[in-house]
Protein backbone atom coordinates (compact mmCIF):
# COMPACT_ATOMS: atom_id res chain seq x y z
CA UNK A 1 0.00 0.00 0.00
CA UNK A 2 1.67 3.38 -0.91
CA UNK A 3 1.41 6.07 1.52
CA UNK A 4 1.96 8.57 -1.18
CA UNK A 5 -0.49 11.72 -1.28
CA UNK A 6 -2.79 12.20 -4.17
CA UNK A 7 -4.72 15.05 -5.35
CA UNK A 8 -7.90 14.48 -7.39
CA UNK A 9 -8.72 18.15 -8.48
CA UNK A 10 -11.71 19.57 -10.49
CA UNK A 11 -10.66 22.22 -13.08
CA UNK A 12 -13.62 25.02 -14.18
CA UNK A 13 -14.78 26.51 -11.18
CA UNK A 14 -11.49 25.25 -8.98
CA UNK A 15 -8.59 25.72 -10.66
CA UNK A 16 -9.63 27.73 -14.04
CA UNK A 17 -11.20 31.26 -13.70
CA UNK A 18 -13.06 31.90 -16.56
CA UNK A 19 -13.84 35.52 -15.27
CA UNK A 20 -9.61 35.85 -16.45
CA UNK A 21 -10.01 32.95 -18.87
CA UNK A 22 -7.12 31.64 -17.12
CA UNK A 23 -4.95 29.40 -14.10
CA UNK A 24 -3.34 31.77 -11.65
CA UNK A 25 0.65 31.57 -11.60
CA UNK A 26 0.61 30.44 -7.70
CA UNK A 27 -1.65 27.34 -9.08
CA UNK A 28 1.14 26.41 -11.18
CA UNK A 29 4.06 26.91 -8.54
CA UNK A 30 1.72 24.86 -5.77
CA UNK A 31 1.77 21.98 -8.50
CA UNK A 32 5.88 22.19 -8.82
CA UNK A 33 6.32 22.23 -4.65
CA UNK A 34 3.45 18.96 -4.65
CA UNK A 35 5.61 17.34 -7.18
CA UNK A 36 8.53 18.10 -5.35
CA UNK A 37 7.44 16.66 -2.22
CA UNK A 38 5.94 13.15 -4.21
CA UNK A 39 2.19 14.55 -3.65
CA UNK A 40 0.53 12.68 -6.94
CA UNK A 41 -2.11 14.84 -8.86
CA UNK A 42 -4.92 13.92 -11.19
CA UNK A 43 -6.89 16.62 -13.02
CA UNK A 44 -10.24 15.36 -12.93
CA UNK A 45 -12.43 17.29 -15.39
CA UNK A 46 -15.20 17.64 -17.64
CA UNK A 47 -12.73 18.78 -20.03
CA UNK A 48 -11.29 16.68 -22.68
CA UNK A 49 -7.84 16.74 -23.72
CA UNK A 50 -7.79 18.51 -27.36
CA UNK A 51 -8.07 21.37 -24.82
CA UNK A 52 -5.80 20.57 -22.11
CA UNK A 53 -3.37 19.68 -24.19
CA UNK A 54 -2.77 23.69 -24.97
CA UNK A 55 -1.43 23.83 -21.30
CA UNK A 56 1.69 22.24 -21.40
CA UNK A 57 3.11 23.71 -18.42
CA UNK A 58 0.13 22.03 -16.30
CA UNK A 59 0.10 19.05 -17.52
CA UNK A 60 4.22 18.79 -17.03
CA UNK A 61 2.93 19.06 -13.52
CA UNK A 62 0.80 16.33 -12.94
CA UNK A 63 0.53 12.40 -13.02
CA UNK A 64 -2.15 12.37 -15.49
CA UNK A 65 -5.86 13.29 -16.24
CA UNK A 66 -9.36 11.78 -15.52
CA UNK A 67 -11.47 13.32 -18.02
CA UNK A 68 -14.66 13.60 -19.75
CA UNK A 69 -16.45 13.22 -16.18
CA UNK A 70 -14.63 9.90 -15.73
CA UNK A 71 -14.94 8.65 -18.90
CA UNK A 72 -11.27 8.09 -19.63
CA UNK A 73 -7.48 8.30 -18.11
CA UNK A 74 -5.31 10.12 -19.61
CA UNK A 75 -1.68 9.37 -18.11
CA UNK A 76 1.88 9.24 -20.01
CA UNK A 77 0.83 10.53 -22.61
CA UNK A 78 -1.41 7.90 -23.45
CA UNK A 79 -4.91 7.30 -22.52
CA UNK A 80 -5.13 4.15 -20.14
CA UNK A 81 -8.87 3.77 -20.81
CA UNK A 82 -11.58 5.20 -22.62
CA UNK A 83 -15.29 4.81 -22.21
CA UNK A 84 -17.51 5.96 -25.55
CA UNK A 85 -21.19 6.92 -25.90
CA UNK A 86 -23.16 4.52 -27.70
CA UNK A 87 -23.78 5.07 -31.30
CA UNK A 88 -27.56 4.54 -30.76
CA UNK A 89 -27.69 7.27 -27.97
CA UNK A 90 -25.38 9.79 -30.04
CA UNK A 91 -28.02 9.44 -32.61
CA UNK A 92 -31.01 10.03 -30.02
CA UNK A 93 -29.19 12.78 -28.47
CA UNK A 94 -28.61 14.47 -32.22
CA UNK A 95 -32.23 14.20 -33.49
CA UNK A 96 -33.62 15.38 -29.93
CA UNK A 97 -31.40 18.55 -29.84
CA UNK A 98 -32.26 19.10 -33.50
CA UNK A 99 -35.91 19.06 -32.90
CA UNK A 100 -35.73 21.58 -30.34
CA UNK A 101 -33.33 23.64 -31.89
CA UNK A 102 -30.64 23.39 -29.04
CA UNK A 103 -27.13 23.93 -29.56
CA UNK A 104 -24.56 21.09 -29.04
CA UNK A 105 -21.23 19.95 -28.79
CA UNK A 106 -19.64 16.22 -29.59
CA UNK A 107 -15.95 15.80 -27.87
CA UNK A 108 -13.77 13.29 -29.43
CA UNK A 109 -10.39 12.32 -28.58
CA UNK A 110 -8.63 14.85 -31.41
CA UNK A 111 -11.44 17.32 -31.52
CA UNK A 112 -14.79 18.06 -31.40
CA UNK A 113 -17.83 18.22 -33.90
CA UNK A 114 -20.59 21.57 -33.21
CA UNK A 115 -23.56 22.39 -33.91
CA UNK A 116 -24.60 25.91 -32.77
CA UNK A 117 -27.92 28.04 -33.64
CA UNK A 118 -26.57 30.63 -32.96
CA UNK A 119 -22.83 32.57 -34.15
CA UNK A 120 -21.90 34.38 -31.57
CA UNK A 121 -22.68 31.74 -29.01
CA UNK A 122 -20.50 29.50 -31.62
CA UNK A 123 -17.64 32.14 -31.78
CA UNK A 124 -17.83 32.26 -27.53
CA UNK A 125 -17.25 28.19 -27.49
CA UNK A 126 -14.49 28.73 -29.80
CA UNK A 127 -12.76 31.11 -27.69
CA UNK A 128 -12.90 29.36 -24.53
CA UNK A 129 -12.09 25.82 -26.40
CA UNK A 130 -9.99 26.35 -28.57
CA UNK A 131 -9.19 22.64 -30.39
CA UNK A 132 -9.76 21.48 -33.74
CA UNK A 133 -13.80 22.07 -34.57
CA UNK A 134 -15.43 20.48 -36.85
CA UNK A 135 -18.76 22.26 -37.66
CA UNK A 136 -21.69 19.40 -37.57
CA UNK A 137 -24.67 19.74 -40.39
CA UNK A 138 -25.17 15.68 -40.69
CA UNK A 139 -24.50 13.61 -38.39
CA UNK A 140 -22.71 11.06 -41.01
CA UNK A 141 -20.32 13.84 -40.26
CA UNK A 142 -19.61 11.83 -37.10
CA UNK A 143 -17.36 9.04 -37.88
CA UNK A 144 -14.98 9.51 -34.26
CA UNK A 145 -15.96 7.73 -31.15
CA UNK A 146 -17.29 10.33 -28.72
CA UNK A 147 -16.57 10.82 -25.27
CA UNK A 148 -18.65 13.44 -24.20
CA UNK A 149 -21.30 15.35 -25.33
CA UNK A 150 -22.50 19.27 -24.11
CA UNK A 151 -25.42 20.56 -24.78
CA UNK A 152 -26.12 24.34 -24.55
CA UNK A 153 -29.62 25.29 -23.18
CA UNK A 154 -31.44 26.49 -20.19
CA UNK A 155 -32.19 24.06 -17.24
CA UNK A 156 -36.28 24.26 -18.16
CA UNK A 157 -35.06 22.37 -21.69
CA UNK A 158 -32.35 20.28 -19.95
CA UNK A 159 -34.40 18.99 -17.01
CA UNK A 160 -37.48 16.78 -19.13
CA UNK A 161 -34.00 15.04 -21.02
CA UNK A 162 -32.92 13.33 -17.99
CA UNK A 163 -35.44 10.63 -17.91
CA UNK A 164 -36.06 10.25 -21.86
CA UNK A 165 -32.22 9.09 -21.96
CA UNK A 166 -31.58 6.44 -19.37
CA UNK A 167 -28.86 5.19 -20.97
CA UNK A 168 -26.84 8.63 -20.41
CA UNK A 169 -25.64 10.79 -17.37
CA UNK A 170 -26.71 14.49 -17.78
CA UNK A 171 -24.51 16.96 -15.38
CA UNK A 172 -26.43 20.29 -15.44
CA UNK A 173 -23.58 23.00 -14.78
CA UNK A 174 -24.81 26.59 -13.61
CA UNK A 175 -28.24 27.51 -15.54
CA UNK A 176 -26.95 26.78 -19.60
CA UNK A 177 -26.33 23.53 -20.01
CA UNK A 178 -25.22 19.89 -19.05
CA UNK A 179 -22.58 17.56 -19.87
CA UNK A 180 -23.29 14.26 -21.30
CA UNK A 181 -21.91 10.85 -20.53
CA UNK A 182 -22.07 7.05 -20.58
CA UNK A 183 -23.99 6.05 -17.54
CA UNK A 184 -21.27 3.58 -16.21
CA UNK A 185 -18.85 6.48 -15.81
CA UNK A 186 -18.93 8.84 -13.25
CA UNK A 187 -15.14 10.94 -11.89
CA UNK A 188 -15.84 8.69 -8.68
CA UNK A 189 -15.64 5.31 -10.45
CA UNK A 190 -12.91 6.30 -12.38
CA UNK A 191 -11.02 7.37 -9.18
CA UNK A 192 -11.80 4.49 -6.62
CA UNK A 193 -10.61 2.24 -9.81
CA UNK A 194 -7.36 4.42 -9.90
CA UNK A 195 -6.76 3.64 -6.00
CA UNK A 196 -7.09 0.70 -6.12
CA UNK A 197 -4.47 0.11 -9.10
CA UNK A 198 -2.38 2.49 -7.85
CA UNK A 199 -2.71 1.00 -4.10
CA UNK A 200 -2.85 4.70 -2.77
CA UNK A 201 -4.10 4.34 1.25
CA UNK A 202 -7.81 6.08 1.46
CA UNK A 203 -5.92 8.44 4.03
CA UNK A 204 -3.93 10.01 2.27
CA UNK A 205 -6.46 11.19 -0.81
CA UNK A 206 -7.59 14.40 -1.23
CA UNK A 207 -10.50 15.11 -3.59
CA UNK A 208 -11.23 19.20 -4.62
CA UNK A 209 -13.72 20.83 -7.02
CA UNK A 210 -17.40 22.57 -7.00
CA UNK A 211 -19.97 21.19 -9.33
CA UNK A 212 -22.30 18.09 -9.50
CA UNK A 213 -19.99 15.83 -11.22
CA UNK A 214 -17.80 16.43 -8.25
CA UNK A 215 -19.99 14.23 -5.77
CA UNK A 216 -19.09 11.42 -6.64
CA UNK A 217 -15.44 12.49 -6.27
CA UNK A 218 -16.29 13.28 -2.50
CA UNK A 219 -17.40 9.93 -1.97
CA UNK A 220 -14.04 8.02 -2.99
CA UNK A 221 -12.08 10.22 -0.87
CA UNK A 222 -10.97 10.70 2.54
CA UNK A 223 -10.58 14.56 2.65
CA UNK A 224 -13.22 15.79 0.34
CA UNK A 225 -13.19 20.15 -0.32
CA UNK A 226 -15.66 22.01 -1.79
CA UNK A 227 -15.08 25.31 -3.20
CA UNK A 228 -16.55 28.32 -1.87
CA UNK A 229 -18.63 29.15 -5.58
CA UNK A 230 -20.13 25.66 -5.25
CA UNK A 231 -24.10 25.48 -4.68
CA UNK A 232 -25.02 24.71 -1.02
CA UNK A 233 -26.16 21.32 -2.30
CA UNK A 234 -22.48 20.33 -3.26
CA UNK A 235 -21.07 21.75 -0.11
CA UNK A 236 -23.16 19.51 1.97
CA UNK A 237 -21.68 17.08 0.22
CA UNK A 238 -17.67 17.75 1.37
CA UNK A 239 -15.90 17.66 4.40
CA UNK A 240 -14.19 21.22 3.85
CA UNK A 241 -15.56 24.05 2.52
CA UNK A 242 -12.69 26.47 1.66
CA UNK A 243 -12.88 30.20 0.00
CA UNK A 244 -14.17 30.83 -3.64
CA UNK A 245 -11.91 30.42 -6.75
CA UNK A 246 -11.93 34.19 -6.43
CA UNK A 247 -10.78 34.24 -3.24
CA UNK A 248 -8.07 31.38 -4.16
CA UNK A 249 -9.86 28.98 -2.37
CA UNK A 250 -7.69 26.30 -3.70
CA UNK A 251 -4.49 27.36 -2.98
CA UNK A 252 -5.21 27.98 0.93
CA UNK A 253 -5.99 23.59 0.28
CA UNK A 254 -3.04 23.13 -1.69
CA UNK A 255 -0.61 25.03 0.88
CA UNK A 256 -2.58 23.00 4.07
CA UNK A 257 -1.93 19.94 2.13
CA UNK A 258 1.75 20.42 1.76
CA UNK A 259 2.18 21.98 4.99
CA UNK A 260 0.35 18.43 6.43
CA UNK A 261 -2.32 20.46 7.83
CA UNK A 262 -5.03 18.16 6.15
């Protein structure tokens, strides 16, 4: 059993400030003193890794990724596993979003395919994701296994989606959208499967972030934090609430982790 530390840590919300579309420099000098001290980190993310991989200073910091909600691990530069969406819901999930006109997103492992109604939203996604994009008219466009799937609306038009596609995971994030999974994936599966592997002790795991898809996260950890943005609902959920991303919330963790005050 390895008594090493390790750090499973959300990124939108915890580490990434969108307000400054960016990571704060003490972020990245917290990451060099964990990795100086043989504290492991995993980013675990909604994200996919077309994106992440425009941050190579990060990811020179870290053991490896757990992305797409959980759907694969990304470590070495090599993904370890990867879970896909059906074929048969990708094509329910296309014809539903074209019926009611939402916009939507298709992540694959070199890209993405989108579908927007509207430009400007399109020309927003493009600046905060920037990765090859494919734009989607047919879907015999899609011919890439897909990973994830985000779809852009308000909750009132996410909400009656949940139980037409029981096959799927929907993670509603703030009041525009969701991401969109496998159902056999979740960021806590993916983690208590990378303990056990890795033969990390359950005391010495750490597990950080603010949204839904972070629950599950708490669970597989012993020293779960919430962020101080996170909804009261997902607080309940940790056993640390610390400050806001604004209020660098996670580097007041990262410092009481090094310091072994947590």
């Amino acid at each position: 059993m390895s008594e090493k530390k390790v750090i499973f840590i959300d990124y939108d919300g915890t580490l990434y400030n969108r307000t400054n579309n960016c990571l704060y420099d003490e972020v990245y000098d917290l990451f060099k003193q964990c990795q100086e001290q043989s504290i492991d980190i995993y980013l675990t993310t909604g994200r996919t890794m077309p994106y992440l991989f425009n941050d190579h200073k990060l990811l020179s910091l870290i053991n490896g990724v757990i992305g797409a909600n959980g759907s694969f691990l990304y470590e070495n530069n090599k993904y370890v596993f990867d879970n896909f969406i059906e074929v048969n819901d990708i094509v329910d999930i296309y014809n539903y979003t074209n019926e009611n006109n939402l916009s939507v997103v298709y992540f694959h492992p070199n890209g993405c395919y989108a579908s927007f109604k509207d430009e400007e939203q399109f020309e927003k996604f493009k600046f905060y994701n920037p990765m090859p994009t494919e734009v989607l008219t047919d879907i015999k466009q899609i011919n890439k296994k897909i990973e994830l799937i985000c779809i852009y609306a308000p909750v009132a038009l996410i909400d009656p989606m949940i139980p037409l596609f029981t096959n799927l995971l929907i993670y509603k994030w703030g009041s525009s959208g969701a991401d969109v999974v496998s159902k056999n994936v979740s960021k806590g599966k993916a983690i208590k499967k990378l303990i056990k592997e890795k033969e990390y002790s359950i005391t010495n795991t750490y597990g950080i972030g603010d949204g839904l898809n972070d629950i599950e996260m708490f669970k597989e950890v012993n020293t779960s934090v919430a962020m101080g943005n996170a909804s009261d609902f997902v607080k309940s959920h940790a056993k640390i609430v610390t400050s806001s991303i604004f209020e660098r919330g996670v580097e007041k963790i990262l410092l009481d982790i090094l310091d072994n005050k947590l």
